[in-house]
C-alpha atoms as a PDB file:
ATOM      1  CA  UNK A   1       0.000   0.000   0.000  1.00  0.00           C
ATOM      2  CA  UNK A   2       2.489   2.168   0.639  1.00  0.00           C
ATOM      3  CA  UNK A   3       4.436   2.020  -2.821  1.00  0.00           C
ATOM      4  CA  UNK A   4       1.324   2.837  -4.105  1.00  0.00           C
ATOM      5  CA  UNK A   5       1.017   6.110  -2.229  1.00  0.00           C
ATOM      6  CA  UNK A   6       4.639   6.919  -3.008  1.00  0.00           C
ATOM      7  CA  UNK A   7       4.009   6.706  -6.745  1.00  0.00           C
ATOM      8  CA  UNK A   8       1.269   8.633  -6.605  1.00  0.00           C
ATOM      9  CA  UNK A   9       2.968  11.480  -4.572  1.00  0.00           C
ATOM     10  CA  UNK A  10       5.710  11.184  -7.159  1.00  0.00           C
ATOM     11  CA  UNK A  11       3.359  11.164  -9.690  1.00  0.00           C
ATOM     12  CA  UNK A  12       1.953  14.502  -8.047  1.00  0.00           C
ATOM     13  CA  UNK A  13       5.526  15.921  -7.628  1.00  0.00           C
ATOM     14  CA  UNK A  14       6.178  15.682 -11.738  1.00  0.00           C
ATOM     15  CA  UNK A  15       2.781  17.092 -12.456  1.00  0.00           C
ATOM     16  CA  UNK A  16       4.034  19.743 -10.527  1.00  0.00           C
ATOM     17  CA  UNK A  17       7.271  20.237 -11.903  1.00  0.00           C
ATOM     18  CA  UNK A  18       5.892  20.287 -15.347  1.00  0.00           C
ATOM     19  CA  UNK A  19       2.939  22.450 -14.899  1.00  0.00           C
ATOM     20  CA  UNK A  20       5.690  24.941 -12.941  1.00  0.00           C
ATOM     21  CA  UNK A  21       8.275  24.619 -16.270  1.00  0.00           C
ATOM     22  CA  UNK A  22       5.837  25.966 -18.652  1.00  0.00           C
ATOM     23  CA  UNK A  23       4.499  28.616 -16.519  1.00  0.00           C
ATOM     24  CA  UNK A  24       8.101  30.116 -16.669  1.00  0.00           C
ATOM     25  CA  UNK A  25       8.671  29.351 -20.507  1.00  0.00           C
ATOM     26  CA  UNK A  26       5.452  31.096 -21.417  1.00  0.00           C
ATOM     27  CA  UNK A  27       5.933  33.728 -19.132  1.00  0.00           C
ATOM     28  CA  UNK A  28       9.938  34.253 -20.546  1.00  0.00           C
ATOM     29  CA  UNK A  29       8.312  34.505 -24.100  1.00  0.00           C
ATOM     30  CA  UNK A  30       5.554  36.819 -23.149  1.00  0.00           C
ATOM     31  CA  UNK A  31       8.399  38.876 -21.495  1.00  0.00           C
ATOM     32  CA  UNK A  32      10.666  38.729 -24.020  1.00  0.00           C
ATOM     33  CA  UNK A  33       8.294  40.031 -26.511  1.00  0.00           C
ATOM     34  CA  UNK A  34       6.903  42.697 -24.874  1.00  0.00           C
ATOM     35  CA  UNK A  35      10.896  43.999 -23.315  1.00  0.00           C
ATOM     36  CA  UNK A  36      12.133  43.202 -27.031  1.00  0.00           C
ATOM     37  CA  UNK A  37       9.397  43.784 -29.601  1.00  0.00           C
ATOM     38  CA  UNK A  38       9.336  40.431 -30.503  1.00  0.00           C
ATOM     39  CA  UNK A  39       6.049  39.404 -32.833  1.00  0.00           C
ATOM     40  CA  UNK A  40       5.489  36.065 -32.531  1.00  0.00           C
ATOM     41  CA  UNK A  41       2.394  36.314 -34.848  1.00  0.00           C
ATOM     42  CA  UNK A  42       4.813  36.813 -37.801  1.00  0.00           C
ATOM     43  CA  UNK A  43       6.041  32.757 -37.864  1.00  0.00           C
ATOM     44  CA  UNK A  44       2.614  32.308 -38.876  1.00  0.00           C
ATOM     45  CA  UNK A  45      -0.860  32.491 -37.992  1.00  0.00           C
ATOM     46  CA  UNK A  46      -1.198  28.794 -36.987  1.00  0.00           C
ATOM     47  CA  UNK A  47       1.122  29.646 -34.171  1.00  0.00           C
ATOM     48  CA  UNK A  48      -2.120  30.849 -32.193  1.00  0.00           C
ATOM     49  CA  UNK A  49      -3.190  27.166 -32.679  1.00  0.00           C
ATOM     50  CA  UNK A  50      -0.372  25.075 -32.279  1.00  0.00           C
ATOM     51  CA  UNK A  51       0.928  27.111 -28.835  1.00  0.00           C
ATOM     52  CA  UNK A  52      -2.637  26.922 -27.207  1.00  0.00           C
ATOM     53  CA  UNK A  53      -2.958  22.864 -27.854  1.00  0.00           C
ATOM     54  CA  UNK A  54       0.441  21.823 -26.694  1.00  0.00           C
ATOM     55  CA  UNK A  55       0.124  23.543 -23.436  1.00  0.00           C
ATOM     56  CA  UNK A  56      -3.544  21.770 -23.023  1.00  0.00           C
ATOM     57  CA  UNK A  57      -1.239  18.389 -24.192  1.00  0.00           C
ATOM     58  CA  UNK A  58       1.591  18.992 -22.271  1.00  0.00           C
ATOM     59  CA  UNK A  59      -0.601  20.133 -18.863  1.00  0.00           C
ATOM     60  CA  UNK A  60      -2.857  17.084 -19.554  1.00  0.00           C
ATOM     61  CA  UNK A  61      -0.060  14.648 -19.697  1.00  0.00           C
ATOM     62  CA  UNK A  62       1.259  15.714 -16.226  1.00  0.00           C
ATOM     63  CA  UNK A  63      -1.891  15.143 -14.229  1.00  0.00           C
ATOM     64  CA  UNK A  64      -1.094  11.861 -13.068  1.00  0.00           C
ATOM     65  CA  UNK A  65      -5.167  10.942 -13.224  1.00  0.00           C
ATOM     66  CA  UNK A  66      -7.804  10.242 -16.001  1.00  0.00           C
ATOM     67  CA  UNK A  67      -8.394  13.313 -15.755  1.00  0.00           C
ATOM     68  CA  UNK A  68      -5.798  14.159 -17.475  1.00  0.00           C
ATOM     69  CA  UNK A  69      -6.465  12.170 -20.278  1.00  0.00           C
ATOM     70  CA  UNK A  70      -9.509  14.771 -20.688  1.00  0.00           C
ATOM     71  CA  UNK A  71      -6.686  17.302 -21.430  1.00  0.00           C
ATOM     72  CA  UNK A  72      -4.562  15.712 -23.069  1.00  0.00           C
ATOM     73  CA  UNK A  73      -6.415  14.349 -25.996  1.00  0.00           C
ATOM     74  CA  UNK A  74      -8.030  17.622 -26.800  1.00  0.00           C
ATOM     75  CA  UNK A  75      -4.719  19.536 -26.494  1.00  0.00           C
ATOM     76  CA  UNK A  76      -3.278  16.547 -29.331  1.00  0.00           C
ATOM     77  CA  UNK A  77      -6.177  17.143 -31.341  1.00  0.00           C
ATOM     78  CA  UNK A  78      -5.758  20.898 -31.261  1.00  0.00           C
ATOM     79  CA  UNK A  79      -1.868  20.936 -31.806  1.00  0.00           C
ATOM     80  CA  UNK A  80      -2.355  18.637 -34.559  1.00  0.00           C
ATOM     81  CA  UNK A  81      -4.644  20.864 -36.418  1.00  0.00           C
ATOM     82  CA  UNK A  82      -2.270  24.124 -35.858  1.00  0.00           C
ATOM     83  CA  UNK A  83       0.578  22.006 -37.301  1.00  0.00           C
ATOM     84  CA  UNK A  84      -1.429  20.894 -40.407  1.00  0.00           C
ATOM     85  CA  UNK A  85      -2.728  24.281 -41.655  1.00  0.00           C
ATOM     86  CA  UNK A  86       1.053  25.989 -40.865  1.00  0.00           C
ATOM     87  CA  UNK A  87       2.205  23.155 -43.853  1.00  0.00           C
ATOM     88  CA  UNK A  88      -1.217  23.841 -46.096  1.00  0.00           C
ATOM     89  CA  UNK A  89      -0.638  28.013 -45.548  1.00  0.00           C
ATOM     90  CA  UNK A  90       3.398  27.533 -46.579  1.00  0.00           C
ATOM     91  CA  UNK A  91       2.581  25.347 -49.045  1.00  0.00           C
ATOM     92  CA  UNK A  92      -0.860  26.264 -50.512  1.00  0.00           C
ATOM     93  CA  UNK A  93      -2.162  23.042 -49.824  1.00  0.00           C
ATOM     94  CA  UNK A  94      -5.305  23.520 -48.511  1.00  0.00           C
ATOM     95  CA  UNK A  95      -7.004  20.841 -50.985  1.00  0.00           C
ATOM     96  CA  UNK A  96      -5.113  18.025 -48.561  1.00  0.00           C
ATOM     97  CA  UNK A  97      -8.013  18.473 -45.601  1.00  0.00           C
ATOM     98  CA  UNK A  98      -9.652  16.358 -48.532  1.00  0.00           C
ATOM     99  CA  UNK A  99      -7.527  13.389 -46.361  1.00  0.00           C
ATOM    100  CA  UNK A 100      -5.533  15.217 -43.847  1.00  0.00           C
ATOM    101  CA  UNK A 101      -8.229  14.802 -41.168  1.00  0.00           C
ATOM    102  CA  UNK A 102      -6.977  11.334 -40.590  1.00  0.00           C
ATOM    103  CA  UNK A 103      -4.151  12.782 -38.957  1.00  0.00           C
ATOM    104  CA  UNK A 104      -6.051  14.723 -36.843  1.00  0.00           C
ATOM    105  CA  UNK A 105      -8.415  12.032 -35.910  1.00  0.00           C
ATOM    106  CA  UNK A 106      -7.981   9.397 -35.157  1.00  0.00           C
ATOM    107  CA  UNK A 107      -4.190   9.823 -35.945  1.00  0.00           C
ATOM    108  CA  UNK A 108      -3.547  12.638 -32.896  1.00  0.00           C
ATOM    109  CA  UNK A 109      -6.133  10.950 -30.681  1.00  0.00           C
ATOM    110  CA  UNK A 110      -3.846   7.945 -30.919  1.00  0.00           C
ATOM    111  CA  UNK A 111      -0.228   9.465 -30.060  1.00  0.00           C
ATOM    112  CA  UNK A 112      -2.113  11.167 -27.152  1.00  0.00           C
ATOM    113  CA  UNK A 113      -2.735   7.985 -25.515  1.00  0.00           C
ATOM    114  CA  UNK A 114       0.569   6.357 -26.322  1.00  0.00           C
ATOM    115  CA  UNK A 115       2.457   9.188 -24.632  1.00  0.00           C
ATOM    116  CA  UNK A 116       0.086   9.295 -21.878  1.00  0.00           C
ATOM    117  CA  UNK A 117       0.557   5.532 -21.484  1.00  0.00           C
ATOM    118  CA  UNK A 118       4.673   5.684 -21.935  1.00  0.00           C
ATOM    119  CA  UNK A 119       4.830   8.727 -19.085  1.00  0.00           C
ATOM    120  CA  UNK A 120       2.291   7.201 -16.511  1.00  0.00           C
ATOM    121  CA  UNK A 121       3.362   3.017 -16.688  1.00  0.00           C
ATOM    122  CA  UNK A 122      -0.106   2.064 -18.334  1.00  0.00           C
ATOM    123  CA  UNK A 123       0.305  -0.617 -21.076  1.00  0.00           C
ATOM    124  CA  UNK A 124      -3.460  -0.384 -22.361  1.00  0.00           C
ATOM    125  CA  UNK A 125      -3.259   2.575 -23.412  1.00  0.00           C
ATOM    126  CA  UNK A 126       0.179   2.052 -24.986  1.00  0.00           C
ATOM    127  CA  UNK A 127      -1.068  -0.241 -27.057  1.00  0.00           C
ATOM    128  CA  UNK A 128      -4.768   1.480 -27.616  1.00  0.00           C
ATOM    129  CA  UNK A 129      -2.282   4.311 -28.502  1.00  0.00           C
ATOM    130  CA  UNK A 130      -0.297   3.085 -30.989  1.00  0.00           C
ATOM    131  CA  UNK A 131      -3.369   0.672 -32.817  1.00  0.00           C
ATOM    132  CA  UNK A 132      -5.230   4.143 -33.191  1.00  0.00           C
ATOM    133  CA  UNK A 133      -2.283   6.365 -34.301  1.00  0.00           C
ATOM    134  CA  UNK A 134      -1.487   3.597 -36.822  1.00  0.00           C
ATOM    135  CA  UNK A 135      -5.234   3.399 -38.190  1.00  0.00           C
ATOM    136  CA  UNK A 136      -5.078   6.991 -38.580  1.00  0.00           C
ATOM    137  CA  UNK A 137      -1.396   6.985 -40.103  1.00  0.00           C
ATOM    138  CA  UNK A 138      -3.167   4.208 -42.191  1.00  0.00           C
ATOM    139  CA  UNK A 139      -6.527   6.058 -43.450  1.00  0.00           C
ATOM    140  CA  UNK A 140      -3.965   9.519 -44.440  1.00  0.00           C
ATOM    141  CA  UNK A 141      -2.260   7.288 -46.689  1.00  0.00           C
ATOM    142  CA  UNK A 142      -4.942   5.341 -48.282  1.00  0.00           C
ATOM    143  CA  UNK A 143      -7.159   8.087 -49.027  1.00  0.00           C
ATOM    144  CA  UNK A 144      -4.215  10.230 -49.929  1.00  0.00           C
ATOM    145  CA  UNK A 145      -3.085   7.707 -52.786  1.00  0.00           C
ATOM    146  CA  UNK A 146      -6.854   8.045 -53.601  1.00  0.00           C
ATOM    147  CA  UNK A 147      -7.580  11.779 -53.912  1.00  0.00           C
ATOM    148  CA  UNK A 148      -3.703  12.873 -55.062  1.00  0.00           C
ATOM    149  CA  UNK A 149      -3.288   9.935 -57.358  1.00  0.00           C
ATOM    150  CA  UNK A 150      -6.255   8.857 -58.648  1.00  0.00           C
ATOM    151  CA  UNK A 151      -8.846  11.795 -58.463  1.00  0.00           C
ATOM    152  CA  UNK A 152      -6.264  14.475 -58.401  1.00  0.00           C
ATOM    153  CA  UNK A 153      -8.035  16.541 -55.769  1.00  0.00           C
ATOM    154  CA  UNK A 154      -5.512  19.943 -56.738  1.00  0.00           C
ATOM    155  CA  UNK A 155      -4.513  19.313 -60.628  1.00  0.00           C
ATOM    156  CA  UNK A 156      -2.354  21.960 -61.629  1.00  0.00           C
ATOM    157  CA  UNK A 157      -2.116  23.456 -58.267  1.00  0.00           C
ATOM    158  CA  UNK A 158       0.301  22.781 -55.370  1.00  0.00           C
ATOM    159  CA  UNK A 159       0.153  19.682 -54.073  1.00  0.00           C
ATOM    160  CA  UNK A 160       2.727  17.959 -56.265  1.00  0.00           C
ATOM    161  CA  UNK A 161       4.917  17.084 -53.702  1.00  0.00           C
ATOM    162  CA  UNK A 162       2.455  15.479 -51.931  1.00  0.00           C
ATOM    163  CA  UNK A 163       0.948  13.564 -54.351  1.00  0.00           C
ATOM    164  CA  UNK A 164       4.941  12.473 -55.344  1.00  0.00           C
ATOM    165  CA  UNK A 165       5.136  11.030 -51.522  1.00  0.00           C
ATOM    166  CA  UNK A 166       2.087   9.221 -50.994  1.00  0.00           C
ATOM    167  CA  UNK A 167       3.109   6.243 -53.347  1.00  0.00           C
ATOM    168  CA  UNK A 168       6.479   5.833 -50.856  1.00  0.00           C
ATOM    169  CA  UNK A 169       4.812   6.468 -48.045  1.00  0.00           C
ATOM    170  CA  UNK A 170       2.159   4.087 -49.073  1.00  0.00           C
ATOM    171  CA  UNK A 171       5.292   1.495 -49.774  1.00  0.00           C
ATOM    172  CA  UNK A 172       7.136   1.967 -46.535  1.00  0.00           C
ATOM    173  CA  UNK A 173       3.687   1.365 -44.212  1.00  0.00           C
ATOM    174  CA  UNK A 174       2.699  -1.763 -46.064  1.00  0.00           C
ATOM    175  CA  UNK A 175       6.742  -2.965 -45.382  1.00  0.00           C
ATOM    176  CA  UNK A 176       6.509  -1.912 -41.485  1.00  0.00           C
ATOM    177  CA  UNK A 177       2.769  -3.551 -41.426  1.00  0.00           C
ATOM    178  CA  UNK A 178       4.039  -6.571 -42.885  1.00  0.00           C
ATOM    179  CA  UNK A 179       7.264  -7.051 -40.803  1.00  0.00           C
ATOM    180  CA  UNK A 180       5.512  -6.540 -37.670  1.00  0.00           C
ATOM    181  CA  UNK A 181       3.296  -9.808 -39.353  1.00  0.00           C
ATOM    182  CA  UNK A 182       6.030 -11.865 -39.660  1.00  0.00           C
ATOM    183  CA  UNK A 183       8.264 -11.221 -36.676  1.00  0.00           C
ATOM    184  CA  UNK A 184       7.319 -13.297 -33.804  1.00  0.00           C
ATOM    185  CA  UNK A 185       5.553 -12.358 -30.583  1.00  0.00           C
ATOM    186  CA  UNK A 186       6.806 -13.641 -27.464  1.00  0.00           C
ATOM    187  CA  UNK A 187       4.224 -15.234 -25.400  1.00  0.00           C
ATOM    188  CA  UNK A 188       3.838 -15.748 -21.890  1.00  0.00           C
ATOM    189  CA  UNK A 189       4.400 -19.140 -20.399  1.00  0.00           C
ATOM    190  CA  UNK A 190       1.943 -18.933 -17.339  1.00  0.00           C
ATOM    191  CA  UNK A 191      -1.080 -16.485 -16.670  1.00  0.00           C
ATOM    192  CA  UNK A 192       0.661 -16.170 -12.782  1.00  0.00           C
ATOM    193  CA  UNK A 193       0.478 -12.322 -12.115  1.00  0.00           C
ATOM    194  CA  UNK A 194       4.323 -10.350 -12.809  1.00  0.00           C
ATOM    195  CA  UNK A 195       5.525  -6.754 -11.543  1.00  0.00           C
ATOM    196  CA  UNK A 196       5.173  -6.127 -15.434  1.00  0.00           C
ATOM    197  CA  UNK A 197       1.262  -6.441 -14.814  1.00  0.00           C
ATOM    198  CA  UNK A 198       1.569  -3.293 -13.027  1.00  0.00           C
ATOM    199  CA  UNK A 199       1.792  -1.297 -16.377  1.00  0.00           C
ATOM    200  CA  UNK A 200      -1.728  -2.878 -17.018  1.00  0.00           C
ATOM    201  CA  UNK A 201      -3.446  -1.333 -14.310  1.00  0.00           C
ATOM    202  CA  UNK A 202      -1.788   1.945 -14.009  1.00  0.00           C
ATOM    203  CA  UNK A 203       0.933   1.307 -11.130  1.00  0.00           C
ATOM    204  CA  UNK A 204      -1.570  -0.934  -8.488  1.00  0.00           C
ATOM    205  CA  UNK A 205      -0.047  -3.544  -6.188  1.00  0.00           C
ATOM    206  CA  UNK A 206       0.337  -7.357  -7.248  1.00  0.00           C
ATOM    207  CA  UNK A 207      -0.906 -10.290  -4.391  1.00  0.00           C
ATOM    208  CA  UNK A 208       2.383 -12.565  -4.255  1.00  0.00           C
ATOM    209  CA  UNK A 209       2.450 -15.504  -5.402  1.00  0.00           C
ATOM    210  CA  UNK A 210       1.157 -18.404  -3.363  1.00  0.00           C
END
């Protein structure tokens, strides 16, 4: 019982920490810009969107509680969506949304998880994480190859890079989807609970073993 309430006070000590770290980077920025003139709206208008949804993401992944997953998801999602349209307004791609949405969702919905899992010990939502990143990683691609390369959502306009890429990247996530086929999985030779079953429930204590 009582490793249980140390983790969590750890737990509560790095959500801390964290929450106290971006305090003083935002608050150096703001101060910077205002002592030195510094416009931060001139990288680019997404800026306004990216900034707001990785402090929601990085808040939400230090609360060492569901709760937290309620922040963290949205702040993904959010991020996400400031990082696509700063590559669609450099790049006058705007005609990608036609598939990019995959990367929003599911695609950010999935990394959320899988770094909320990989900070806080929990292997279901490692793997949750990384099945729902890869569907969405999955969906970009396949409806990518179909607007750019069949349909030709932007002809003459300037997604020709794109449209150049999705054939590799189609390649190169059929290669990884097929070696993770092939190569074995190890498999446990007795249901008896482990310490490793801790990641499974988020940290709780194991009965020994009769």
């Amino acid at each position: 019982m009582s490793n249980r309430w140390d983790d969590r006070d750890r737990d509560r000590e790095h959500g801390g920490l964290a929450i106290g770290v971006l305090l003083i980077v935002l608050g150096v920025l703001f101060l910077a810009g205002e002592q030195f003139h510094v416009d931060w709206g001139r990288y680019g208008w997404p800026m306004f969107v990216i900034v707001p949804g990785v402090v929601l993401l990085v808040l939400g992944l230090a609360v060492p509680n569901e709760a937290g997953l309620g922040m963290a998801i949205p702040g993904g999602i959010i991020a996400t969506v400031g990082l696509v349209l700063a590559f669609q307004d450099s790049t006058d791609t705007f005609a990608s949304w036609s598939y990019a949405w995959a990367l929003v969702a599911p695609g950010s919905v999935g990394v959320s998880l899988f770094l909320y899992g990989l900070l806080h010990r929990r292997l279901d939502l490692l793997d949750a994480g990384l099945r729902t990143a890869a569907v969405g990683l999955g969906l970009f691609v396949g409806f990518g190859l179909f607007f750019e390369n069949v349909i030709g959502v932007d002809e003459g306009g300037s997604t020709t890079a794109l449209r150049d890429a999705m054939p590799f990247l189609a390649v190169a996530l059929g290669v990884i989807i097929v070696v993770l086929n092939i190569l074995p999985r190890p498999h446990s030779g007795s249901d008896r609970p482990t310490p490793s079953d801790t990641w499974h429930n988020g940290g709780g204590s194991v009965p020994p073993a009769p």
